[in-house]
N, C-alpha and C. Protein backbone atom coordinates (compact mmCIF):
# COMPACT_ATOMS: atom_id res chain seq x y z
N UNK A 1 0.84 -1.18 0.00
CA UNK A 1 0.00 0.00 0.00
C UNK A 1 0.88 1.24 0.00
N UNK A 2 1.11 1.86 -1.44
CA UNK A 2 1.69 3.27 -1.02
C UNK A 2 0.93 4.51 -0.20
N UNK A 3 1.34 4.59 0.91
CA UNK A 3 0.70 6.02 1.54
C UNK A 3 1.53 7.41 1.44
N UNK A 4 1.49 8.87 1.19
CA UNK A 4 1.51 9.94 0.91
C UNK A 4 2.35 10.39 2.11
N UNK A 5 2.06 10.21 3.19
CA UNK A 5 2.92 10.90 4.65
C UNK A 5 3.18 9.41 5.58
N UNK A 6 4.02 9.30 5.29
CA UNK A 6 4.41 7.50 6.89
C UNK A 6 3.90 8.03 8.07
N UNK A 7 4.70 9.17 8.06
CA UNK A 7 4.56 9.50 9.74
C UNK A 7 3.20 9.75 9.73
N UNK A 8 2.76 10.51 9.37
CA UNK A 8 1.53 10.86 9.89
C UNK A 8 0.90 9.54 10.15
N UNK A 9 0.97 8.55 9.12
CA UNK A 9 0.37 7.24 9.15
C UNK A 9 0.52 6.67 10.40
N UNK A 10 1.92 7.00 10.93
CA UNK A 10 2.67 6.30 12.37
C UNK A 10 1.64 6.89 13.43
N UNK A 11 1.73 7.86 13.30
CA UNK A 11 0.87 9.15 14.85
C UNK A 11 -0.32 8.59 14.26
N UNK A 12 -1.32 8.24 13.19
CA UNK A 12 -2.70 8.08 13.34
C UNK A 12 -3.03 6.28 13.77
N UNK A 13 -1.97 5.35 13.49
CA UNK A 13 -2.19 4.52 14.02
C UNK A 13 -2.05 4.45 15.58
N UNK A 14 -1.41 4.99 16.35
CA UNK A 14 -0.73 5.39 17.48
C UNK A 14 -2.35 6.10 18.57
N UNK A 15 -2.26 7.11 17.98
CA UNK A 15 -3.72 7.66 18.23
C UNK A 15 -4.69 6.83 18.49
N UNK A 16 -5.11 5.88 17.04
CA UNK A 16 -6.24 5.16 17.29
C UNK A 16 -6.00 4.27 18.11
N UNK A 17 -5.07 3.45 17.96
CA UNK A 17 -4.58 2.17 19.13
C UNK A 17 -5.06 2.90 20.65
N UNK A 18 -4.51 3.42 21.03
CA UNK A 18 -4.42 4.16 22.28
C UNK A 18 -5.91 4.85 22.57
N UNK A 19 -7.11 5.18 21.85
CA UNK A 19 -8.44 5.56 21.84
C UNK A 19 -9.04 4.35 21.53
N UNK A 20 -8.75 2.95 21.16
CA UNK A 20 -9.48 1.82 21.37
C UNK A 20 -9.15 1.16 22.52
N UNK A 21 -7.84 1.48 23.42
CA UNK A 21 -7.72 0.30 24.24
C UNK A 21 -7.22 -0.50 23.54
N UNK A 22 -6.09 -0.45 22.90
CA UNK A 22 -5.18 -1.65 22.45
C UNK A 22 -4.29 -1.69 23.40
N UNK A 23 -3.55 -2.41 23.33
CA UNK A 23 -2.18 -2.79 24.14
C UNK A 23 -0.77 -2.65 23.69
N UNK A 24 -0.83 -2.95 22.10
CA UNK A 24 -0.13 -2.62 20.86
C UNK A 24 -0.42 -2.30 19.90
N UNK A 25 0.62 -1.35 18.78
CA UNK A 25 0.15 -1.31 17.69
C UNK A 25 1.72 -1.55 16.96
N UNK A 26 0.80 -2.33 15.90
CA UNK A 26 2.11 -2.87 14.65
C UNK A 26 2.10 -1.94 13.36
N UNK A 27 3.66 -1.12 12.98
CA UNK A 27 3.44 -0.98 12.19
C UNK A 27 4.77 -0.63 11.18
N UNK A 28 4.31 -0.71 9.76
CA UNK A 28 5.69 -0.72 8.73
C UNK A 28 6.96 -0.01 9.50
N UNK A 29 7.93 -0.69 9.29
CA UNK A 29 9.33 -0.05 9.96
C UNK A 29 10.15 0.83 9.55
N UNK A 30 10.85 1.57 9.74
CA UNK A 30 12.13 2.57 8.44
C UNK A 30 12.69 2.91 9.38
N UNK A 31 14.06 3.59 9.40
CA UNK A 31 14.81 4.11 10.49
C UNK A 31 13.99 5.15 10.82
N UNK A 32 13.36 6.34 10.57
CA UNK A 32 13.06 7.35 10.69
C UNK A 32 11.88 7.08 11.85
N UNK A 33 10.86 6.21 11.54
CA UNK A 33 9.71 5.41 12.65
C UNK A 33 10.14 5.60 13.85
N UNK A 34 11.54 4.47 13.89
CA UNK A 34 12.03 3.84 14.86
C UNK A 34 12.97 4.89 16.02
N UNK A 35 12.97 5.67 15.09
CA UNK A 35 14.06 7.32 15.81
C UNK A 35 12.52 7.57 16.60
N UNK A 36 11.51 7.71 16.09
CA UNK A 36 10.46 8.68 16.70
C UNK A 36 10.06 7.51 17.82
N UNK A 37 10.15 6.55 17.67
CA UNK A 37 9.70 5.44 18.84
C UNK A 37 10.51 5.76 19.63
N UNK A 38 11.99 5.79 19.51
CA UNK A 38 12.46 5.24 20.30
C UNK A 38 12.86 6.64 21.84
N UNK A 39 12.34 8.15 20.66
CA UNK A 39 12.09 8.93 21.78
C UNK A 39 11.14 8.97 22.27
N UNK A 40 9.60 8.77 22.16
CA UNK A 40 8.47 8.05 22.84
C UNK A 40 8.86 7.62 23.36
N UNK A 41 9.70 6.43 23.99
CA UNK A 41 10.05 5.20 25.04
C UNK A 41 10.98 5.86 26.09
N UNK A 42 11.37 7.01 25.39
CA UNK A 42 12.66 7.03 26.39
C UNK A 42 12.32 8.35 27.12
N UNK A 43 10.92 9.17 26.72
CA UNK A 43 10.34 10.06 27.24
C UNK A 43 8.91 9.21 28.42
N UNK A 44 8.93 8.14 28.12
CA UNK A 44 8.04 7.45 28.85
C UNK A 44 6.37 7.76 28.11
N UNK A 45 6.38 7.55 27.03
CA UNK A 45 5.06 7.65 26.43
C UNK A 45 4.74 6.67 25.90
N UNK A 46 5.56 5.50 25.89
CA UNK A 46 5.20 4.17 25.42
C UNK A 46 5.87 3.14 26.09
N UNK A 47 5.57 2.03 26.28
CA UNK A 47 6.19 0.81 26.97
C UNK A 47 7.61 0.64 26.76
N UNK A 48 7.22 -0.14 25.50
CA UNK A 48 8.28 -0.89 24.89
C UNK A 48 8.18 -0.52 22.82
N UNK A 49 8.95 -1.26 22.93
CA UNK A 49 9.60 -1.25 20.88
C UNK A 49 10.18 -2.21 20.56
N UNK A 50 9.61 -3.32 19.45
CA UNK A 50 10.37 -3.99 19.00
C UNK A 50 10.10 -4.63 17.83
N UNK A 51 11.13 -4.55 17.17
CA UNK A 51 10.98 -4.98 15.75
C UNK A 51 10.92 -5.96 15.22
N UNK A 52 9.98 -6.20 14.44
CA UNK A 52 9.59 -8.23 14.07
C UNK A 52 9.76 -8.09 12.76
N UNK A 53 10.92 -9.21 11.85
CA UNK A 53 10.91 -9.47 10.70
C UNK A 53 9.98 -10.14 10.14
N UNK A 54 9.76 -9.86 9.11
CA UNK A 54 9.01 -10.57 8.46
C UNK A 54 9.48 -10.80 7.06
N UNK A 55 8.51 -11.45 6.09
CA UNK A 55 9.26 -12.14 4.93
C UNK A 55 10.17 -11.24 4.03
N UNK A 56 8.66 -10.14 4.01
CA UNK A 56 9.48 -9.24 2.86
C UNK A 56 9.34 -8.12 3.91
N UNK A 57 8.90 -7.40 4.43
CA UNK A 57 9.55 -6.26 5.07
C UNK A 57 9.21 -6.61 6.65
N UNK A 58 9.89 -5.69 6.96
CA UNK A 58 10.10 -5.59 8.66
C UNK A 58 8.98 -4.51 9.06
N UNK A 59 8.20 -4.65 10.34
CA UNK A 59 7.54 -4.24 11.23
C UNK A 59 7.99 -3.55 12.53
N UNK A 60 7.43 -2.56 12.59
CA UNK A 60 8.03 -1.84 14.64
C UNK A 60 6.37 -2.68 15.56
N UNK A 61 6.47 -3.19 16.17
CA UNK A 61 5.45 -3.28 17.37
C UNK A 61 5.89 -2.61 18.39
N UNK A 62 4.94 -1.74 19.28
CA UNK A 62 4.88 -0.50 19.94
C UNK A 62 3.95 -1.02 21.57
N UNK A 63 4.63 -1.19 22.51
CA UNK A 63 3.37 -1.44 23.52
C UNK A 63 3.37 -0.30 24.12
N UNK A 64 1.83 0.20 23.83
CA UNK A 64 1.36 1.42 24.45
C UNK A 64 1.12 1.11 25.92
N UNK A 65 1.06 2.54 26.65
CA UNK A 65 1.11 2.86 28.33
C UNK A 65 0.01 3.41 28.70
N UNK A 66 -0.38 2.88 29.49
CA UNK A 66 -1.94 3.39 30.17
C UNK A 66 -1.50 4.01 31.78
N UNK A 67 -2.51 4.55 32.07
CA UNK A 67 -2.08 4.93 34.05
C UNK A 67 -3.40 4.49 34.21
N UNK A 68 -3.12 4.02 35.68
CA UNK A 68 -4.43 3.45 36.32
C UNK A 68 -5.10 4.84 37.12
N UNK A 69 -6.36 4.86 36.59
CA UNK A 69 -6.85 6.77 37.29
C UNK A 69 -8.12 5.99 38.55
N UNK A 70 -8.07 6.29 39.57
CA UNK A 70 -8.43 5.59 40.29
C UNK A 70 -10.06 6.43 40.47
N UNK A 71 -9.95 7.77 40.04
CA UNK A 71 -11.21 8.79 40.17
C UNK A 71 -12.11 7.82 39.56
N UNK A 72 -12.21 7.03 38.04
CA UNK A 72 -12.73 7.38 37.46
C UNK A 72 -13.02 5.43 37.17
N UNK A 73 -11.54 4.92 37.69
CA UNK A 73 -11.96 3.52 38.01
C UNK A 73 -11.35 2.82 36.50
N UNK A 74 -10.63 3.32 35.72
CA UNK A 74 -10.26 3.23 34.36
C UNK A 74 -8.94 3.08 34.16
N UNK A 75 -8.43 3.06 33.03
CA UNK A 75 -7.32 3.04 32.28
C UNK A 75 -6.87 4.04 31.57
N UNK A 76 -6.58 4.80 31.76
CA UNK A 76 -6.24 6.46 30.93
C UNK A 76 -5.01 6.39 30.28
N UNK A 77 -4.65 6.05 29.07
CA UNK A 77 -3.74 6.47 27.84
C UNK A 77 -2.65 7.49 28.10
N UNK A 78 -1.54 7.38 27.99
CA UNK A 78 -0.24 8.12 28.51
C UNK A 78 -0.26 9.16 27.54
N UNK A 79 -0.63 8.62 25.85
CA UNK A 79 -0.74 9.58 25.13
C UNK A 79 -2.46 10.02 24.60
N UNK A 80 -2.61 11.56 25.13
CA UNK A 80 -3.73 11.95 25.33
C UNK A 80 -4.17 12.65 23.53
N UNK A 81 -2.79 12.55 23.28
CA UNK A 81 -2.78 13.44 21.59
C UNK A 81 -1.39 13.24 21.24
N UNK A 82 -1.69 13.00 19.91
CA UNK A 82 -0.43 13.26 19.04
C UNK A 82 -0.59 14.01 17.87
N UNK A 83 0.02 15.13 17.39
CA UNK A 83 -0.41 16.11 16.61
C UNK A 83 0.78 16.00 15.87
N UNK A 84 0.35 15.94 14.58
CA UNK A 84 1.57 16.63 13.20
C UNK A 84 1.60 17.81 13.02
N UNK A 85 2.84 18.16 12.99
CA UNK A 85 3.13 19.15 12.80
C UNK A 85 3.57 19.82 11.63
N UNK A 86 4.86 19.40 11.33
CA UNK A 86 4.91 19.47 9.69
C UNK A 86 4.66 18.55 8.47
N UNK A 87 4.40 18.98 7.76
CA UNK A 87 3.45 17.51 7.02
C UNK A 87 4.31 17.77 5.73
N UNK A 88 4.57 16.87 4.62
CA UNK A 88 4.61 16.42 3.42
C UNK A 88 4.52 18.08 2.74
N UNK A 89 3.15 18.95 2.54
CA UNK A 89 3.31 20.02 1.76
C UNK A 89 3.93 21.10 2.42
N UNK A 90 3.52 21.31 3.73
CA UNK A 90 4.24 22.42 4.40
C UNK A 90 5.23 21.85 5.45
N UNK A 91 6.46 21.90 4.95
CA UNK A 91 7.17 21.27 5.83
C UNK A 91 7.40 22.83 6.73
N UNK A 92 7.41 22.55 8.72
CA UNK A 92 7.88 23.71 9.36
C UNK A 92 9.12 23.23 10.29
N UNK A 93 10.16 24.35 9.94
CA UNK A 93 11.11 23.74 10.45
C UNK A 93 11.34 25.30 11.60
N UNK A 94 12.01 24.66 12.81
CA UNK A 94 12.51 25.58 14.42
C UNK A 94 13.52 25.62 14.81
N UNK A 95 13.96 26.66 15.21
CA UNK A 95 15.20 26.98 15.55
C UNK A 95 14.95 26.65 17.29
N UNK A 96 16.02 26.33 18.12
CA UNK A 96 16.37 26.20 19.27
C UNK A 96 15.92 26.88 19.91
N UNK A 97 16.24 28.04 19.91
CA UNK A 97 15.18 29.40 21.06
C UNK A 97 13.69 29.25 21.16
N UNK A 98 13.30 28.77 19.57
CA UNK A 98 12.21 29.00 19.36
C UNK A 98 10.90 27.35 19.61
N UNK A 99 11.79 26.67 20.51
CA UNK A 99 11.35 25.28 20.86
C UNK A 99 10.75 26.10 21.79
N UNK A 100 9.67 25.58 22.60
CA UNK A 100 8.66 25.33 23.54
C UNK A 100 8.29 24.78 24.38
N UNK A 101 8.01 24.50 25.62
CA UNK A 101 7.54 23.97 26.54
C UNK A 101 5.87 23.29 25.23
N UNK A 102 5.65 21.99 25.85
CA UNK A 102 4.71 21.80 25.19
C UNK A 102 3.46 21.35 26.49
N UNK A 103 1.85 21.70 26.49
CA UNK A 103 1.48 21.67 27.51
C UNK A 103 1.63 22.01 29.10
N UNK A 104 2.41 23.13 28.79
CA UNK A 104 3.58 23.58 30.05
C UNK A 104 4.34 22.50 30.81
N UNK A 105 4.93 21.64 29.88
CA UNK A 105 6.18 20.86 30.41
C UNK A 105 5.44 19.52 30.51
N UNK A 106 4.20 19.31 30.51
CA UNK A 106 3.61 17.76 30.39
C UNK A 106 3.34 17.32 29.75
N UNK A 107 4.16 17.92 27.83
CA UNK A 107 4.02 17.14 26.84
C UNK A 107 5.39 17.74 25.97
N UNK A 108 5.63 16.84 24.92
CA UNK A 108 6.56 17.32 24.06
C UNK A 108 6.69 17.52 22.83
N UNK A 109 7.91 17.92 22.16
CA UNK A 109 8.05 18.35 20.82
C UNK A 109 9.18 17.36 20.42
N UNK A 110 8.58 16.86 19.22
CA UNK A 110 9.59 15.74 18.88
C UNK A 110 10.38 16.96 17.69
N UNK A 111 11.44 16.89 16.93
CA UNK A 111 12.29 17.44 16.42
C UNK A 111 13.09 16.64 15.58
N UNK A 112 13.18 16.96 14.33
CA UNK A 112 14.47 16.01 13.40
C UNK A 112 15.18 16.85 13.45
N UNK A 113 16.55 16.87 13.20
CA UNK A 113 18.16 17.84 13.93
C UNK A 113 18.98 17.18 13.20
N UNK A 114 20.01 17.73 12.62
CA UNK A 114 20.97 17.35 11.74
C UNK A 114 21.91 16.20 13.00
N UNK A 115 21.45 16.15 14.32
CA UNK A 115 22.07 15.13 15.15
C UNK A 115 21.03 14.05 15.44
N UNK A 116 20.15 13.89 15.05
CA UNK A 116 19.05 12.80 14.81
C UNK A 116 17.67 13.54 15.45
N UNK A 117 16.89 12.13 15.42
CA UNK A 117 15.91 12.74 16.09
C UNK A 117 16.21 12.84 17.48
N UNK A 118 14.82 14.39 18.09
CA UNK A 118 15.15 14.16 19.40
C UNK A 118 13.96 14.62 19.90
N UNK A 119 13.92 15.15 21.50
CA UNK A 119 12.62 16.07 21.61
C UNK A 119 13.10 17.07 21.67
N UNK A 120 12.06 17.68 21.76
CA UNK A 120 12.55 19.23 22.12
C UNK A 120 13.17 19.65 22.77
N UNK A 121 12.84 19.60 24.53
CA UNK A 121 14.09 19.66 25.00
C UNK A 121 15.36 19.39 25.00
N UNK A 122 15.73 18.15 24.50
CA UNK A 122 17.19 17.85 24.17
C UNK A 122 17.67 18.55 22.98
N UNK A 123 16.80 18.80 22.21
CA UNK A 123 17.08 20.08 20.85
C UNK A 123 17.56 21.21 21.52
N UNK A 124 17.05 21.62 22.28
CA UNK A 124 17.13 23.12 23.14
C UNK A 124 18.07 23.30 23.89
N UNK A 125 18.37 22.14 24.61
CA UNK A 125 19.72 21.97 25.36
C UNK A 125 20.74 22.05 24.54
N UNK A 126 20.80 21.32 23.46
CA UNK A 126 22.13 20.74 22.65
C UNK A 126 22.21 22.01 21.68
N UNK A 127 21.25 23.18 21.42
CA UNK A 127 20.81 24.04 20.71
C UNK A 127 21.11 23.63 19.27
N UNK A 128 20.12 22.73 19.19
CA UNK A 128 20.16 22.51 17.58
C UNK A 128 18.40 22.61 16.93
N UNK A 129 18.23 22.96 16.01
CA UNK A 129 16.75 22.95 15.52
C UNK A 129 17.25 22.37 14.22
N UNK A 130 15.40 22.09 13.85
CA UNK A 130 15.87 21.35 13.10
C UNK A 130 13.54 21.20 12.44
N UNK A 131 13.49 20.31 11.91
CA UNK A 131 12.19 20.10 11.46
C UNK A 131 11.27 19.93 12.72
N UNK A 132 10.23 20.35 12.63
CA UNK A 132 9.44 20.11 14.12
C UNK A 132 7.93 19.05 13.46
N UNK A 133 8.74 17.87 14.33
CA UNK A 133 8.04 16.62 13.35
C UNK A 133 6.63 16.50 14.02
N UNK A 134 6.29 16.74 15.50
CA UNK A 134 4.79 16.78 16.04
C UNK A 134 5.44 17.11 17.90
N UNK A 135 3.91 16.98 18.08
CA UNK A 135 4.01 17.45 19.34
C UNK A 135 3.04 16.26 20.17
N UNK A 136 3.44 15.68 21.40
CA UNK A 136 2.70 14.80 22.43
C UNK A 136 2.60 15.67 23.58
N UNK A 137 1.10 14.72 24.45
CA UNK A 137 1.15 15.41 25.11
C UNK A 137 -0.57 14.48 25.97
């Protein structure tokens, strides 16, 4: 299946998984995916990551993170939103100063940077900008 934007494809499977109550979501692999997973995981917005071969192409499986909310007696989703930011026609790219607190510090800005991907904050620290690929939160 050729699709038009991956990522976006990545954040809308991600989204929906996480608004059905999945546990995981599987999906096509590329380095670029696996950069954005693997700062999800290491920002604590997702479990785990791991990649399953398959015949002809390779897969990322993603175990999404829930919190137990005791108000309400439920399972509440770590990721409440994932938003694109620059897309395929308008690509927007940020300079370091101009990174952000996202949700006043209880969500983030993921970032592509001529030093890989990162979030925002580590963009801001390391002062590098770079494409501002979406925002969690």
């Amino acid at each position: 299946m050729f699709m038009l934007d991956p990522i976006a494809d990545m954040l809308t499977r991600i989204r929906n998984a996480q608004r059905a109550g999945h546990s995981e979501v599987v999906l096509p692999s590329s380095k670029f995916k696996k950069a954005i997973a693997s700062v999800l995981h290491s920002r604590g917005f997702i479990d785990g990551l791991k990649e399953v071969k398959g015949d002809s192409f390779n897969m990322i499986e993603l175990s999404l993170k829930y919190y137990k909310n005791d108000k309400i007696k439920k399972l509440v989703p770590a990721i409440k939103q994932i938003k694109r930011i620059s897309k395929e026609g308008q690509r927007i790219y940020i300079s370091s100063e101009n990174i952000r607190k996202v949700k006043g510090g209880r969500g983030m800005a993921i970032v592509s940077t001529s030093k890989g991907v990162m979030s925002g904050e580590d963009a801001r620290k390391n002062k590098v900008g770079g494409e501002f690929i979406c925002e969690v939160w």
